[in-house]
N, C-alpha and C. Protein backbone atom coordinates (compact mmCIF):
# COMPACT_ATOMS: atom_id res chain seq x y z
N UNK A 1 0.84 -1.19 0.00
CA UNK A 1 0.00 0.00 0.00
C UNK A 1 0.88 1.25 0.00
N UNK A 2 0.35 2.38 -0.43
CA UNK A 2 1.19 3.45 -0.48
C UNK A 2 0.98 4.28 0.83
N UNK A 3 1.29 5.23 0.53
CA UNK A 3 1.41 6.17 1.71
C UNK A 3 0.05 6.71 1.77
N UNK A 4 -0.25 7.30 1.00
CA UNK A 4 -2.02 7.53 0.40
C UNK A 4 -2.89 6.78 1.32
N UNK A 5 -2.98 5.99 0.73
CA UNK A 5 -3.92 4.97 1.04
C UNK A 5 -3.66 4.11 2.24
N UNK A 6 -2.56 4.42 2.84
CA UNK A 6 -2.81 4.14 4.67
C UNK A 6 -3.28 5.33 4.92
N UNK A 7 -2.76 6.34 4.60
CA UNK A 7 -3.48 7.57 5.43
C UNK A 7 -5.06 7.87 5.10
N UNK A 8 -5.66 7.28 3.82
CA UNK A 8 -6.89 7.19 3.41
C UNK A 8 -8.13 6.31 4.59
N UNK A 9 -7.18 5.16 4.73
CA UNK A 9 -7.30 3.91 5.47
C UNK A 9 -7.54 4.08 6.57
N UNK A 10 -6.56 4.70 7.60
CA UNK A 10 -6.22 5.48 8.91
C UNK A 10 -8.10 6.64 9.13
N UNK A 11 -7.61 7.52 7.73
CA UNK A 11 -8.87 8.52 8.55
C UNK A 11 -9.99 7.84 7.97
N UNK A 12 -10.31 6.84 7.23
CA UNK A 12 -11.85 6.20 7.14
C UNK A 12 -12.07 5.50 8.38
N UNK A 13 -11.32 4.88 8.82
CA UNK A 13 -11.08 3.96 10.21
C UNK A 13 -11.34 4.49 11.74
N UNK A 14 -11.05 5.71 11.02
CA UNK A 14 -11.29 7.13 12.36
C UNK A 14 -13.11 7.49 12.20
N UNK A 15 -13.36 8.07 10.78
CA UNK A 15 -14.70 8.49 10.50
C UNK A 15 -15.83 7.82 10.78
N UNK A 16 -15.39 6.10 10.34
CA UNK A 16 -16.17 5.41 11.24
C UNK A 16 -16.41 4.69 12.60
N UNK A 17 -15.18 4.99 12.93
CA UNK A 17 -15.31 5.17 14.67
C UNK A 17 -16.17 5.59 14.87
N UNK A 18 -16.46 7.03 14.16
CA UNK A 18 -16.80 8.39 14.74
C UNK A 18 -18.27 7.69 14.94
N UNK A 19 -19.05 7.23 14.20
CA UNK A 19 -20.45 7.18 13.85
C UNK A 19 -20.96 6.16 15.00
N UNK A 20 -22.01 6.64 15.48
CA UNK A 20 -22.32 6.40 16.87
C UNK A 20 -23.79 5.27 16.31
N UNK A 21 -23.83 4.33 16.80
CA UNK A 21 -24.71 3.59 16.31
C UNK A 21 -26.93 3.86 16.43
N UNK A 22 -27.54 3.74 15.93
CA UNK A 22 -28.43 3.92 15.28
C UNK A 22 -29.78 3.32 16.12
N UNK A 23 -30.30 3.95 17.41
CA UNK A 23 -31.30 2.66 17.87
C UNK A 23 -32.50 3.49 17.98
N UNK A 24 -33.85 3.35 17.34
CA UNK A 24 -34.87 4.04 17.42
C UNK A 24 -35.69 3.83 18.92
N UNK A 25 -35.07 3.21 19.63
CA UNK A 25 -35.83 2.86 21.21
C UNK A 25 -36.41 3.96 22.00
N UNK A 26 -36.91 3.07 22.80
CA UNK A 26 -37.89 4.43 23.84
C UNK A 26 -37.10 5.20 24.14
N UNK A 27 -35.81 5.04 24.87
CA UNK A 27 -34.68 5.86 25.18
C UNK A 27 -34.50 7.14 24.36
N UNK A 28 -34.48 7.05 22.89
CA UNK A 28 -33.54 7.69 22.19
C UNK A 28 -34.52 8.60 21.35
N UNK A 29 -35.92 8.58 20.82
CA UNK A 29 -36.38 9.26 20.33
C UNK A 29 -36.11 9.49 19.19
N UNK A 30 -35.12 9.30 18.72
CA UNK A 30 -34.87 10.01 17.49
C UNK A 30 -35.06 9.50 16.04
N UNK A 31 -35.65 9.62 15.10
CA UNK A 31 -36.01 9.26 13.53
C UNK A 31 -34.65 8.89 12.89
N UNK A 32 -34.67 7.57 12.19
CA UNK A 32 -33.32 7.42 11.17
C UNK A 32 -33.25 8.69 10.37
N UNK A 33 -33.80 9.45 9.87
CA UNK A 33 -33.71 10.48 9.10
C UNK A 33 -32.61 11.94 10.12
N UNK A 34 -33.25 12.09 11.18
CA UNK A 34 -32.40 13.37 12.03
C UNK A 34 -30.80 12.44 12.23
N UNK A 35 -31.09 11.03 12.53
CA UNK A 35 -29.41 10.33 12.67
C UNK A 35 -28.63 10.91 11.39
N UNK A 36 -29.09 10.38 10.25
CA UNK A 36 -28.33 10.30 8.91
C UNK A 36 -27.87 11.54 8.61
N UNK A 37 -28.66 12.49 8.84
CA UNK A 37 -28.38 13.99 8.73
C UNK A 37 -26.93 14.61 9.56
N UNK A 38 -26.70 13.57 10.91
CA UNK A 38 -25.63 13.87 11.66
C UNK A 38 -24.79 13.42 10.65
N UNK A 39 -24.42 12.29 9.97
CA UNK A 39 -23.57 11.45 9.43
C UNK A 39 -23.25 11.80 8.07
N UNK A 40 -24.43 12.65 7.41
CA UNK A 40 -24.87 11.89 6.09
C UNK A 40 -23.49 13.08 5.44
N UNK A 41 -22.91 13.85 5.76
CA UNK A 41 -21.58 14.30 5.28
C UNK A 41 -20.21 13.44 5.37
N UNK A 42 -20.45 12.86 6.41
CA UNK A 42 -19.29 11.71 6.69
C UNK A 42 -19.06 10.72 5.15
N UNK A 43 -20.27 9.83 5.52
CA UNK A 43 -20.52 9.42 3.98
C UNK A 43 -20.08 9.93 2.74
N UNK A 44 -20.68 10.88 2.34
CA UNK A 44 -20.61 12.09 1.40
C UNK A 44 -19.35 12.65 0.54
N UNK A 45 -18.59 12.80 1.86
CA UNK A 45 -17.34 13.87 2.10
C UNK A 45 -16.23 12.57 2.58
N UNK A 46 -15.94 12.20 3.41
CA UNK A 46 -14.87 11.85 4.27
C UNK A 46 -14.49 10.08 3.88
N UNK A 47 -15.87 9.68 3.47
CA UNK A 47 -15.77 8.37 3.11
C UNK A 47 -15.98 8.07 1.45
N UNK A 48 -15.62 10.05 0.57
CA UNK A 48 -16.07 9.45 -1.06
C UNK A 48 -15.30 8.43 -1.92
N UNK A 49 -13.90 7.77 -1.46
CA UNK A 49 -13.67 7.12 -2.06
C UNK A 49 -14.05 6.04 -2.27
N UNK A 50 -15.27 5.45 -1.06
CA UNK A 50 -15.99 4.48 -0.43
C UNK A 50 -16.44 3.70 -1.81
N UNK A 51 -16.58 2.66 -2.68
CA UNK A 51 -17.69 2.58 -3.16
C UNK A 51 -19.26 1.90 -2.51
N UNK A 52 -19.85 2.47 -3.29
CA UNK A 52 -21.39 1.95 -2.82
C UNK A 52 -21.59 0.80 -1.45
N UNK A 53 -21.49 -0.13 -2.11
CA UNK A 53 -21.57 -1.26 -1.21
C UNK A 53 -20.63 -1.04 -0.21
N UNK A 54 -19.68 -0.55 -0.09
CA UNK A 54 -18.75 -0.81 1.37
C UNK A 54 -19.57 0.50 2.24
N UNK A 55 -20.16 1.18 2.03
CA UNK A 55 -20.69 2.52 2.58
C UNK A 55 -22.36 2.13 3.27
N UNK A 56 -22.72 0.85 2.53
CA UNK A 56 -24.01 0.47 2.93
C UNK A 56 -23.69 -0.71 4.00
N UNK A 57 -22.62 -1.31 3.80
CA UNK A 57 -22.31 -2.00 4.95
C UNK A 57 -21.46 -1.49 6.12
N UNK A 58 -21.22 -0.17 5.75
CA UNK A 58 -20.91 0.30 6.97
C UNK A 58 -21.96 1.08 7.78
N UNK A 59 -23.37 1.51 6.91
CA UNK A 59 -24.39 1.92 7.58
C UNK A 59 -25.25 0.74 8.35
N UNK A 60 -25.41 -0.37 7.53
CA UNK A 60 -25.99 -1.31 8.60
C UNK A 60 -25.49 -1.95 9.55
N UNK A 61 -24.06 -2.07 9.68
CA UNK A 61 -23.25 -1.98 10.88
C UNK A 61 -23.53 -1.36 11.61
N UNK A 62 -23.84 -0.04 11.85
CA UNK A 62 -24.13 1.20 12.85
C UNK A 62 -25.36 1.11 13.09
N UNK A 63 -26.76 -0.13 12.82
CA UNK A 63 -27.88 -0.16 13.15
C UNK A 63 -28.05 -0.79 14.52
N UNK A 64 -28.72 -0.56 15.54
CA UNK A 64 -28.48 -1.27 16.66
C UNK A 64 -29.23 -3.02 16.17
N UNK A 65 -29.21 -3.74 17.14
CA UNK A 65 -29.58 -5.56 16.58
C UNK A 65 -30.80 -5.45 16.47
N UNK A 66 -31.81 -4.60 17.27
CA UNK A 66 -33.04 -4.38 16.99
C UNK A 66 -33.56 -3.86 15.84
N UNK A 67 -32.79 -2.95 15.55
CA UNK A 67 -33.20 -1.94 14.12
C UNK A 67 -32.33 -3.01 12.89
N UNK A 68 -31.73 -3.70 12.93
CA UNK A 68 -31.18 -4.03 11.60
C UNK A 68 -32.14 -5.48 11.66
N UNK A 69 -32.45 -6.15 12.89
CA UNK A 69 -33.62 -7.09 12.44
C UNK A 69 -34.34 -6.76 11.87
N UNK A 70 -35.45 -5.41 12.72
CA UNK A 70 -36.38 -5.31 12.07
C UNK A 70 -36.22 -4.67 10.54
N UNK A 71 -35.34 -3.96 10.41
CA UNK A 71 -35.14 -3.63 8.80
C UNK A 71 -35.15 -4.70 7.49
N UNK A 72 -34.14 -5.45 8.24
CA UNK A 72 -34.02 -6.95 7.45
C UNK A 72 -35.45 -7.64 6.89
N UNK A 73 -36.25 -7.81 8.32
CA UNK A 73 -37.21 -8.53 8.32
C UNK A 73 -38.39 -7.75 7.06
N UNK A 74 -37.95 -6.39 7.19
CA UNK A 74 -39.20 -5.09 6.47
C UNK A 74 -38.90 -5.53 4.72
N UNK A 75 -37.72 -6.17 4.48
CA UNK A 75 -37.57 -6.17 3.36
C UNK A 75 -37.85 -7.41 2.69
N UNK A 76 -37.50 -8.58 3.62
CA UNK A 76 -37.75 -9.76 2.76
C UNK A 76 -38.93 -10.23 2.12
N UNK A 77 -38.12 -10.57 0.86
CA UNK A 77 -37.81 -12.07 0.87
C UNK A 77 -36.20 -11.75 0.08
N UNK A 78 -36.13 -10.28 0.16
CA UNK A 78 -35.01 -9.27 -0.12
C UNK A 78 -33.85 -9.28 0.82
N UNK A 79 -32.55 -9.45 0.16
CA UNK A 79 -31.28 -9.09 0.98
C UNK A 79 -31.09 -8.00 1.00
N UNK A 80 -30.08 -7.11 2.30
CA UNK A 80 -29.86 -6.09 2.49
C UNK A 80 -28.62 -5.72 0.97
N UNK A 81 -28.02 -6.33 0.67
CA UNK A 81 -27.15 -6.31 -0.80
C UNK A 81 -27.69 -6.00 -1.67
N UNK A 82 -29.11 -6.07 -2.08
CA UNK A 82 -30.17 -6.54 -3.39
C UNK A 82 -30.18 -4.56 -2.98
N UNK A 83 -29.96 -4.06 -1.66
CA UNK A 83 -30.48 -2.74 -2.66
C UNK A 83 -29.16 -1.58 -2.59
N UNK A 84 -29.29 -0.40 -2.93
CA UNK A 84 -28.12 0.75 -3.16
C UNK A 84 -28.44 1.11 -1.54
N UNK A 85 -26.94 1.94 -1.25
CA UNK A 85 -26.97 2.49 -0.32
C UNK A 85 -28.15 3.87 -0.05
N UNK A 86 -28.37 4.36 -1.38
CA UNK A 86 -29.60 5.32 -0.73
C UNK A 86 -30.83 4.67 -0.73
N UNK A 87 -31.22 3.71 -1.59
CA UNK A 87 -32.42 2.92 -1.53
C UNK A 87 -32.46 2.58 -0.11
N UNK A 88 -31.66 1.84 0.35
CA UNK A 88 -31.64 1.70 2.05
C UNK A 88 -31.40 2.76 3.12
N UNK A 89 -31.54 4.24 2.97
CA UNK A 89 -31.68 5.00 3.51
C UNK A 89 -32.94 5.74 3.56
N UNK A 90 -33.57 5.24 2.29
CA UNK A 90 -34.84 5.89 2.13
C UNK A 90 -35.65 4.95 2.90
N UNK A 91 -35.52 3.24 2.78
CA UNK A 91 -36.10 2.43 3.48
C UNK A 91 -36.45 2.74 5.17
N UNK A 92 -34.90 2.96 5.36
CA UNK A 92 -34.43 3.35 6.83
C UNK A 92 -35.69 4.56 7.39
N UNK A 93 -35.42 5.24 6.54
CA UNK A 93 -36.23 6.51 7.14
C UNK A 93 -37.49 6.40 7.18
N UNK A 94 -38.53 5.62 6.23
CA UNK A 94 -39.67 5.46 6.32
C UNK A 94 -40.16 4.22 7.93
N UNK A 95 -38.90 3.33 7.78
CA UNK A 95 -39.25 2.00 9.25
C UNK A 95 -39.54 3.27 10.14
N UNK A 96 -37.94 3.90 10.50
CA UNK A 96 -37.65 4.38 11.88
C UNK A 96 -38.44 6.35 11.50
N UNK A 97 -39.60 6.31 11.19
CA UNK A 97 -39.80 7.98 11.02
C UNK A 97 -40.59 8.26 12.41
N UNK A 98 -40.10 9.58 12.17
CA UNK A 98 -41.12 10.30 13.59
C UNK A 98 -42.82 9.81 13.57
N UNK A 99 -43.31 9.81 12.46
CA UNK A 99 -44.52 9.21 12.37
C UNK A 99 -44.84 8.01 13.23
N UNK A 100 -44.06 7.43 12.83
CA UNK A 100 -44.03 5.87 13.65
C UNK A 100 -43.79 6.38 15.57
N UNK A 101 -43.01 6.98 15.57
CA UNK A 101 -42.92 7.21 16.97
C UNK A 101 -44.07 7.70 17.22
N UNK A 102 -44.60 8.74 16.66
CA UNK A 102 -46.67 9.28 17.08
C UNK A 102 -47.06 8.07 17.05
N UNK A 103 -47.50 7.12 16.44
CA UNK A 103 -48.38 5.95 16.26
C UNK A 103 -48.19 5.22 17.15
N UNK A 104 -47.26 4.82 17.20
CA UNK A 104 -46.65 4.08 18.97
C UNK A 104 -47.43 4.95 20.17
N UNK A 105 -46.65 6.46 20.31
CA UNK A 105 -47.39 6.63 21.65
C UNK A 105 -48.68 6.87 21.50
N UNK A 106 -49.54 7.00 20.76
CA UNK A 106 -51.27 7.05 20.75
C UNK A 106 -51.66 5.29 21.00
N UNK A 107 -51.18 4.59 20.78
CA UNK A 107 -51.53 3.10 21.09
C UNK A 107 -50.91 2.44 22.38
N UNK A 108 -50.54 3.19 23.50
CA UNK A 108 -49.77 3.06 24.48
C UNK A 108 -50.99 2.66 25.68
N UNK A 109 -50.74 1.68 26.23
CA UNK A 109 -51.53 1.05 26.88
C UNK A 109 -50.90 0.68 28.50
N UNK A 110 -51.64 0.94 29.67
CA UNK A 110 -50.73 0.94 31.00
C UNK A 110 -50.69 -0.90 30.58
N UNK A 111 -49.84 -1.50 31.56
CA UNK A 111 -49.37 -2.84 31.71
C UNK A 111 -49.73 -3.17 33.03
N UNK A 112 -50.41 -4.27 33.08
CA UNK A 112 -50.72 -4.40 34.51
C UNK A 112 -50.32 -4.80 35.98
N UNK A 113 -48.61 -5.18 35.20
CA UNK A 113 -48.04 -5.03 36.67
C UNK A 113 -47.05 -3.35 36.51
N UNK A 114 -47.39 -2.55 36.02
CA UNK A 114 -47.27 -0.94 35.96
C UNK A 114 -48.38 -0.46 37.16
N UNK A 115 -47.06 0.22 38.13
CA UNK A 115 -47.89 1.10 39.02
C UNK A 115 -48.17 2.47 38.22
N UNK A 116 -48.86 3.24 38.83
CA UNK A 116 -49.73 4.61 37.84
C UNK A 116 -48.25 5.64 37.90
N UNK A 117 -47.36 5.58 38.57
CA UNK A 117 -46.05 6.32 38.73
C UNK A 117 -45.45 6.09 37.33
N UNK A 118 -45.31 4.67 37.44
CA UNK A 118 -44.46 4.10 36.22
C UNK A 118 -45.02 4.23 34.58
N UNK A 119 -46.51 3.86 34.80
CA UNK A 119 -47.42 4.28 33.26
C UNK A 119 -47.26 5.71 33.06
N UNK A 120 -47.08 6.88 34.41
CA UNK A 120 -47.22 8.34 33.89
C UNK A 120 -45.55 8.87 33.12
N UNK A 121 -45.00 8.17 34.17
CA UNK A 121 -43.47 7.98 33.38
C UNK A 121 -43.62 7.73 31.86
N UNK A 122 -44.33 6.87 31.59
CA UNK A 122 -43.88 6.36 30.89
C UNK A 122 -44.78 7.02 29.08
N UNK A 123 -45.98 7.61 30.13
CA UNK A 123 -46.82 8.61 28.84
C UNK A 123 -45.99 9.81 29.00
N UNK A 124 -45.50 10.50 29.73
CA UNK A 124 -44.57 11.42 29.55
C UNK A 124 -43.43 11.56 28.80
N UNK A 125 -42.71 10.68 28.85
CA UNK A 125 -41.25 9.98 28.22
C UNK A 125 -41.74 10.16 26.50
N UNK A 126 -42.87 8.55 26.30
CA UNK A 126 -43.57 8.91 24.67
C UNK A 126 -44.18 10.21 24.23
N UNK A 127 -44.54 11.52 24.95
CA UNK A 127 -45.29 12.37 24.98
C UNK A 127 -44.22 13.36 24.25
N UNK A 128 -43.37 13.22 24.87
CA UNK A 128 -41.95 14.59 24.34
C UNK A 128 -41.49 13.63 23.40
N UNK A 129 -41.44 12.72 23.30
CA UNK A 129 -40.39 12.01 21.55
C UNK A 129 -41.98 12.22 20.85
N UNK A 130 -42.79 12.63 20.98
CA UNK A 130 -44.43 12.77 20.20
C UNK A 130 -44.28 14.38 18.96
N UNK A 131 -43.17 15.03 19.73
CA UNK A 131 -43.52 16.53 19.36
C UNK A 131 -44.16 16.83 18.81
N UNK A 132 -45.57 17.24 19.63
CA UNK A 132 -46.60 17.69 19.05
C UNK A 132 -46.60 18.98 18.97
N UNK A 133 -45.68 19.76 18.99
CA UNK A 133 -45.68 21.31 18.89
C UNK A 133 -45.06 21.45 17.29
N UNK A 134 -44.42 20.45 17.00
CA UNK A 134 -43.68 20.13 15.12
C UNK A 134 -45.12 19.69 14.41
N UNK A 135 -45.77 19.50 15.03
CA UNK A 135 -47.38 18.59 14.05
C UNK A 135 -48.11 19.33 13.80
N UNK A 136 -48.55 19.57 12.46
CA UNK A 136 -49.40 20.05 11.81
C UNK A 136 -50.94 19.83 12.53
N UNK A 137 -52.08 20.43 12.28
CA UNK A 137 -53.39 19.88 12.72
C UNK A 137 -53.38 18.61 11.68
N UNK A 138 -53.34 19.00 10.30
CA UNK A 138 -53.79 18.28 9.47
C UNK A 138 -53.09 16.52 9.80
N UNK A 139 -51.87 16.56 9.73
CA UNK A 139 -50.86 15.58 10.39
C UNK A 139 -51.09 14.77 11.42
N UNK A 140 -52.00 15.13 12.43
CA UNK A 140 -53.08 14.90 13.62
C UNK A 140 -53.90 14.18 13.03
N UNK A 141 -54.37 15.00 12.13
CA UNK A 141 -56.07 14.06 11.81
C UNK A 141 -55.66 12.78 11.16
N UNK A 142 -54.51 12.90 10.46
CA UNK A 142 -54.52 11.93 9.58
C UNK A 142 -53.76 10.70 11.00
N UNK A 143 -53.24 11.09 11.57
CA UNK A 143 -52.84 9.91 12.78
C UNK A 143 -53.76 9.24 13.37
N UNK A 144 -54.66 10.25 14.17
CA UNK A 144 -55.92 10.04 14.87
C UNK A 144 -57.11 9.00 13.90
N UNK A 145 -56.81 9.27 12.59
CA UNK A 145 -57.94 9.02 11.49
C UNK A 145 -57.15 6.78 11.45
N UNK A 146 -56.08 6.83 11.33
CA UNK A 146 -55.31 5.63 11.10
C UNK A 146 -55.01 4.86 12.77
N UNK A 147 -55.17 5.69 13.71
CA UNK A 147 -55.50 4.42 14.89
C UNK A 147 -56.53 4.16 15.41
N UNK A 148 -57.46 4.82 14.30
CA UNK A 148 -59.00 4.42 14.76
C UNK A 148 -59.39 3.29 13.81
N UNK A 149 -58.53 3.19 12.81
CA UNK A 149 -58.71 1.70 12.23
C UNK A 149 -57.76 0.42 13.10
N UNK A 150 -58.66 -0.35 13.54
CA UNK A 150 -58.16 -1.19 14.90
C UNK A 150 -58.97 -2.55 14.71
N UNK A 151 -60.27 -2.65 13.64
CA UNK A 151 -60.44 -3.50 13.50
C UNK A 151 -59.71 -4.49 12.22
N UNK A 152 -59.82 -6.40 12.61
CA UNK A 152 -59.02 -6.95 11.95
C UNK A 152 -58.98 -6.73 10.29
N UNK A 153 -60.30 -6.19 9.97
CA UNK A 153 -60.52 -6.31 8.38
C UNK A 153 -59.83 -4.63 8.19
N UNK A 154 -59.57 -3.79 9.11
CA UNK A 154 -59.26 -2.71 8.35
C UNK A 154 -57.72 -2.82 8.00
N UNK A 155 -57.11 -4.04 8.22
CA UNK A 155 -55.32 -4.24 8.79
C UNK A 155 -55.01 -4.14 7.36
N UNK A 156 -54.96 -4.23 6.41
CA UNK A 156 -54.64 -4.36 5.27
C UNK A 156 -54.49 -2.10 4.56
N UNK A 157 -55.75 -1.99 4.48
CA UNK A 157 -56.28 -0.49 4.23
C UNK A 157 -55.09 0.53 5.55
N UNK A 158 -55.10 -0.13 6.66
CA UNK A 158 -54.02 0.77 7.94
C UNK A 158 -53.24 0.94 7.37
N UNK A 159 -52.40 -0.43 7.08
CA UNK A 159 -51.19 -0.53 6.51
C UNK A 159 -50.50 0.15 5.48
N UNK A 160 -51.45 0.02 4.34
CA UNK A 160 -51.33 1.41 3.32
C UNK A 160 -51.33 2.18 3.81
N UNK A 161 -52.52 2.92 4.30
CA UNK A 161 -52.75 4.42 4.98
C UNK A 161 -51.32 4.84 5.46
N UNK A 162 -50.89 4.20 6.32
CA UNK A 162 -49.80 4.08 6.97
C UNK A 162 -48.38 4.49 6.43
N UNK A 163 -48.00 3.64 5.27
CA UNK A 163 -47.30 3.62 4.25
C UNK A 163 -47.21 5.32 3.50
N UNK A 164 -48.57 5.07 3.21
CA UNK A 164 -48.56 7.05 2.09
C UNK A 164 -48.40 8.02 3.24
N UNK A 165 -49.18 7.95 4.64
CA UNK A 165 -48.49 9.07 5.52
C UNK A 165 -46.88 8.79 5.57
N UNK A 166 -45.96 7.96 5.76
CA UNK A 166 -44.46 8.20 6.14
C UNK A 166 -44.68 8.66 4.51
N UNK A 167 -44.36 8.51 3.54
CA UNK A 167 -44.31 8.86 1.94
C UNK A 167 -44.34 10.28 1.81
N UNK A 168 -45.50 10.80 2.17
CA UNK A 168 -46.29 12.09 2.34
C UNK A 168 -46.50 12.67 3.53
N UNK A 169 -45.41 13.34 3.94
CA UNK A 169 -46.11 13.47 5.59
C UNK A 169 -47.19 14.79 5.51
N UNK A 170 -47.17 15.22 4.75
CA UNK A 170 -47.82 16.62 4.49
C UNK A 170 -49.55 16.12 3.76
N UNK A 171 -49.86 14.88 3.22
CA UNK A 171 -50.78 14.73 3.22
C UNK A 171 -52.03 15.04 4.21
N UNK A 172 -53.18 15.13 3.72
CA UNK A 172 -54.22 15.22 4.21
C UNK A 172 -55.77 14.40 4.35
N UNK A 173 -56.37 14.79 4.93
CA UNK A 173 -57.65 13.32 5.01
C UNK A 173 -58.35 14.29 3.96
């Protein structure tokens, strides 16, 4: 190897140190989309000699085991290889979107060995990753409008619904 290309080697090795791994959990609040935005220059810039595929396996590396199951699982009967690194960023962002975090906490249910301390904890906690001060009315209705479909025959019609709101977040009923 030349001199180049250890030192190429050296600061890719560093850049992806840098990148802090990826977990949409109750903890963390945060949308794959606001993550990528931290990163998405790293990529871009620091890692362009990267090609494609080594750049997509270094993003699903940085998925926590939860998020790269369920990603995995969102795609098959599809390998994570079968797509481009932005195709799987666009994927990424629609699993893990803020949307999905609203839909979660409106379907939040106490547990019954939850004392009322621990359930208020715990609507509070989902309440601020909810930011409902970022939500449109219209954005509302259309949430409110999709967890009121709850029966088994509407699971199919949700699912879509579901689908065109992350697509469209600006849609309307």
């Amino acid at each position: 190897m030349t001199e180049t290309t250890d030192l190429f080697t050296s600061h890719a090795d560093q850049t992806i140190n840098s990148i802090h791994e990826f977990y949409f959990g109750c903890s963390t609040g945060v949308a794959f989309e606001t993550w990528f935005k931290k990163y998405k220059y790293l990529f871009k810039i620091d890692l362009k000699k990267l090609d494609e595929a080594a750049k997509l396996r270094i993003l699903l590396r940085k998925l926590g085991t939860g998020e790269h199951e369920r990603y995995s699982y969102f795609i098959l009967p599809k390998n994570p290889r079968d797509f481009s690194f932005y195709a799987t960023i666009e994927i990424l962002s629609q699993i893990f979107a803020l949307f999905n975090i609203r839909y979660q906490c409106l379907k939040i249910t106490k547990a019954d060995d939850d004392d009322w301390l621990k359930h208020a904890g715990l609507v509070n906690r989902e309440c601020e990753r909810f930011k409902l001060s970022a939500m449109s009315e219209d954005q509302f209705k259309c949430l409110v409008f999709v967890c009121s479909l709850q029966s088994p025959e509407d699971a199919d019609i949700r699912t879509t619904i579901l689908s065109k709101i992350v697509q469209c977040p600006y849609i309307t009923l």
